[in-house]
Structures are given as structure tokens and as C-alpha cells.
Protein backbone atom coordinates (compact mmCIF):
# COMPACT_ATOMS: atom_id res chain seq x y z
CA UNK A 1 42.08 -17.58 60.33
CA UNK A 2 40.16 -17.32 63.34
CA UNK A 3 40.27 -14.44 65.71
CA UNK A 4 39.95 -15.15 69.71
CA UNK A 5 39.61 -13.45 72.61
CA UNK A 6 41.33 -15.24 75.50
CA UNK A 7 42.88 -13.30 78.94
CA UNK A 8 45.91 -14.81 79.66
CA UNK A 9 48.16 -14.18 82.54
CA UNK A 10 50.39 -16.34 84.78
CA UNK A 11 49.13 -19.59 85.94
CA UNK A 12 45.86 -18.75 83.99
CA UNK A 13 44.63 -22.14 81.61
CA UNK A 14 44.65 -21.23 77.83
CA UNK A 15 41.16 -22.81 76.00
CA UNK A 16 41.47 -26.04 74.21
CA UNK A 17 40.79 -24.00 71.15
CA UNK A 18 43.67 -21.71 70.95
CA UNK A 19 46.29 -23.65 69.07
CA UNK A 20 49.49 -24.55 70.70
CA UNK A 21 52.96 -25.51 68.55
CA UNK A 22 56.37 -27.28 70.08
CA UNK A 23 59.00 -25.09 70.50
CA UNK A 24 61.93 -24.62 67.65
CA UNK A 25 64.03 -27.28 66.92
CA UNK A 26 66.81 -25.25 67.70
CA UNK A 27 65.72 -24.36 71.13
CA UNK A 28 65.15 -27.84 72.18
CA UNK A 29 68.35 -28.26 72.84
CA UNK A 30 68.91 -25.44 74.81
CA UNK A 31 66.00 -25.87 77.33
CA UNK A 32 65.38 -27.87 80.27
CA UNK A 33 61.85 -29.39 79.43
CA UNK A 34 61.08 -29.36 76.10
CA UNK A 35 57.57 -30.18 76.40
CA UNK A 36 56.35 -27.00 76.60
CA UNK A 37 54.22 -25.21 74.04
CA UNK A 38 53.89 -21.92 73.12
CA UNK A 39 51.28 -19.69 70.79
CA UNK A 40 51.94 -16.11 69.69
CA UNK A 41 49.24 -13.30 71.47
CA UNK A 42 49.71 -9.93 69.57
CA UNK A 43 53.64 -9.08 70.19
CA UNK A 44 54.04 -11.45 73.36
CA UNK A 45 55.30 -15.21 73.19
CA UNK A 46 53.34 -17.54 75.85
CA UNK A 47 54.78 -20.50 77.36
CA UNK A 48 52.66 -23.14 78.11
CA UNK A 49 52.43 -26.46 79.94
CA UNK A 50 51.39 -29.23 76.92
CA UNK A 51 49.80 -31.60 79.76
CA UNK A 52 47.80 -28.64 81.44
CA UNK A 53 47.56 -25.77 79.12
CA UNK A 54 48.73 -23.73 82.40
CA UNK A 55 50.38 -20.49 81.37
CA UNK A 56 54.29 -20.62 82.50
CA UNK A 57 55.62 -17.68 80.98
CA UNK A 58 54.92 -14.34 79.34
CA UNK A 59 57.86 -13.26 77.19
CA UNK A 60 56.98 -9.22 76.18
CA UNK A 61 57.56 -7.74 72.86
CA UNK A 62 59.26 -10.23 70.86
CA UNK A 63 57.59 -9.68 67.96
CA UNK A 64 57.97 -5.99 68.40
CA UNK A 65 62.15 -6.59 68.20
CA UNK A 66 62.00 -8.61 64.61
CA UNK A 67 63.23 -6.95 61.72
């Protein structure tokens, strides 16, 4: 698995490199626009535009709250 080292913030562009996946199934549903993407940076989820790879969203410590 590859390690990267990418800054990300709001309305910052994610590389073509880091790898993006569709949001759950379940959640599709339950959204407005389910064309986002999102990819996992240490505990943080980041939401990401598919067309522009434009940062949305930073959703803190999600990881941090599984059990």
C-alpha cells in the first residue's frame, strides 16, 4: 500500500493519485448528490467533488469513534 503525503483543506484539489471510492450504498439514499467521493486521511473522512477532485468537506475523527 502506498503511503502519500497530500495537504488537504477546504476547497483545496486532492492529486489524481490519491484514490477516491463512491459513497456507501446505504448513504446514497440519504444524500442530496451522490456523486461525491470520499478517501479516508488518518482519522478524518474527506468529501470530494468526483468531476473536480475539489475538497467539499472535512468530517473530524470518525475513525477515532469506531469500536
Amino acid at each position: 500500500m502506498a503511503t502519500y503525503s497530500v495537504n488537504v483543506s477546504v476547497g483545496g484539489t486532492v492529486p489524481n493519485s490519491v484514490a477516491l471510492f463512491p459513497p456507501p450504498y446505504d448513504l446514497i439514499s440519504k444524500v442530496s448528490d451522490p456523486s461525491f467521493r470520499y478517501f479516508v486521511w488518518g482519522q478524518n473522512v474527506v468529501i470530494v467533488d468526483a468531476e473536480t477532485n475539489v475538497v467539499n468537506a472535512i468530517i473530524p475523527d470518525v475513525l477515532a469513534h469506531q469500536a
